[in-house]
C-alpha atoms as a PDB file:
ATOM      1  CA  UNK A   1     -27.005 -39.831  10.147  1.00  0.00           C
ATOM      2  CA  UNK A   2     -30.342 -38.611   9.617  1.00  0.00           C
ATOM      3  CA  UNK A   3     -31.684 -36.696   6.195  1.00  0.00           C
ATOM      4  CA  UNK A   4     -31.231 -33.105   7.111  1.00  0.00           C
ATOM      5  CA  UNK A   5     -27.533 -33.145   8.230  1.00  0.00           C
ATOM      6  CA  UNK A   6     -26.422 -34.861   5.274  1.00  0.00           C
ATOM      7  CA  UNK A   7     -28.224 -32.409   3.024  1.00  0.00           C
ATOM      8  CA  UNK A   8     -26.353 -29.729   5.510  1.00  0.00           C
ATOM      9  CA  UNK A   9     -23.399 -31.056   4.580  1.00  0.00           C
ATOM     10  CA  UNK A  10     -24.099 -30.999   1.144  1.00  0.00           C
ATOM     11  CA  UNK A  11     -25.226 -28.004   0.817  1.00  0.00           C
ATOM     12  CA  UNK A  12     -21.974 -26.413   3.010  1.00  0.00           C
ATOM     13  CA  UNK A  13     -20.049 -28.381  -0.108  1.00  0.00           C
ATOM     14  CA  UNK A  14     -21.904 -26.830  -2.550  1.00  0.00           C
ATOM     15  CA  UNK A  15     -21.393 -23.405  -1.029  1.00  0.00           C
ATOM     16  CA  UNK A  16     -17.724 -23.625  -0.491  1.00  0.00           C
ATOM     17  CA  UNK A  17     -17.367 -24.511  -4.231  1.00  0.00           C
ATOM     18  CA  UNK A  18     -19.416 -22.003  -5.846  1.00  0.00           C
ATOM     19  CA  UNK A  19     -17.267 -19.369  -3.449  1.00  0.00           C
ATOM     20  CA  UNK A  20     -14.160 -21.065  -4.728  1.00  0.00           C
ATOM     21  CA  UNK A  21     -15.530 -20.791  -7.883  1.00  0.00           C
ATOM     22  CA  UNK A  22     -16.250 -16.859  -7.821  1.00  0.00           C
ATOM     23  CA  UNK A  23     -13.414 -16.278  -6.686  1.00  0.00           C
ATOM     24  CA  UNK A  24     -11.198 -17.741  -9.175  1.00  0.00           C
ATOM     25  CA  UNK A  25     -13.164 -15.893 -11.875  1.00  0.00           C
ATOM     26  CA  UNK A  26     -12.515 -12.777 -10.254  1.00  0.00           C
ATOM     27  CA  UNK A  27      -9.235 -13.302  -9.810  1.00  0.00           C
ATOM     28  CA  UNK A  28      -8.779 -14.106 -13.533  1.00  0.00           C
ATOM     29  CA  UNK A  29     -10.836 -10.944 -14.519  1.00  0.00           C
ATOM     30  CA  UNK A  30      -8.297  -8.908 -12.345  1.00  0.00           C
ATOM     31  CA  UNK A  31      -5.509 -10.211 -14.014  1.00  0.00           C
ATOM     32  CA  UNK A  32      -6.650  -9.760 -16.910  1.00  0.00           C
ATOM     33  CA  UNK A  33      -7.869  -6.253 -16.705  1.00  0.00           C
ATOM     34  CA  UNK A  34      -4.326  -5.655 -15.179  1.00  0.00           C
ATOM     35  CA  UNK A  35      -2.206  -7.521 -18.382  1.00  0.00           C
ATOM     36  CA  UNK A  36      -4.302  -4.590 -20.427  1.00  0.00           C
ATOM     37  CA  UNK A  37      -3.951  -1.643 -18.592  1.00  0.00           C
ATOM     38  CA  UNK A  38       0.124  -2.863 -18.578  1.00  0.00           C
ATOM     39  CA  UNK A  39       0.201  -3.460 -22.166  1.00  0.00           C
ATOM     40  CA  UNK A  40      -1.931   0.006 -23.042  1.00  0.00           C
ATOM     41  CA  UNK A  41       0.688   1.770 -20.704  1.00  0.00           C
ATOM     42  CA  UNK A  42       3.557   3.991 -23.403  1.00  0.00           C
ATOM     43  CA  UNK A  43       7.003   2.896 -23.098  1.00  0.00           C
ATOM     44  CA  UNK A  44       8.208   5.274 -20.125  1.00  0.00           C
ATOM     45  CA  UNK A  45      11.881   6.881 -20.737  1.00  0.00           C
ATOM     46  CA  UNK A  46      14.546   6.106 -17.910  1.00  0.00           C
ATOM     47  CA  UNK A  47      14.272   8.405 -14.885  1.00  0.00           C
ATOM     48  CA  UNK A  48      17.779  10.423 -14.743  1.00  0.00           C
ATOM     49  CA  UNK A  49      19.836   9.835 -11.625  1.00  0.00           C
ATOM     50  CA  UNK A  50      19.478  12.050  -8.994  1.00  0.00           C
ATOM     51  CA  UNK A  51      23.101  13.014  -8.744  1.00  0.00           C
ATOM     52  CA  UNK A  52      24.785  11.204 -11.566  1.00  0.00           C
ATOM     53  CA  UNK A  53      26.212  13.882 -14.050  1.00  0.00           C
ATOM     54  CA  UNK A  54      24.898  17.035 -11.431  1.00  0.00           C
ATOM     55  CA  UNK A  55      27.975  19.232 -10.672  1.00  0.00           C
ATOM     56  CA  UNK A  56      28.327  19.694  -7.132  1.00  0.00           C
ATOM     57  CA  UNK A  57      29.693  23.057  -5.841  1.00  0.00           C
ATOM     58  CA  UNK A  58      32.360  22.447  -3.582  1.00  0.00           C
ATOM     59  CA  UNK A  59      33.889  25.162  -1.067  1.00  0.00           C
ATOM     60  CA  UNK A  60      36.909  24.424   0.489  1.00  0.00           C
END
């Protein structure tokens, strides 16, 4: 194996870590930034039923 392909395959190594590496931080900061925006969110009251208590007009 000669000088130059081993540094290619070094540096393809090095690449496909520091990628890895990105991406796992910005995966982190988007979980993060989503955990916030959840816990900043007010409580939300229960949505009512859509027919659950109504009275329904029925004509025989």
């Amino acid at each position: 194996m000669d000088m130059s392909s081993i540094m290619a395959s070094q540096l393809r190594s090095l690449q496909s870590t520091v990628q890895m590496s990105v991406l796992n931080k910005a995966l982190t900061m988007n979980t993060n930034a989503a955990t916030e925006m959840l816990e900043v969110l007010p409580d939300q009251p229960a949505a009512a039923h859509p027919t659950k208590g109504a009275s329904i007009d029925v004509k025989a």
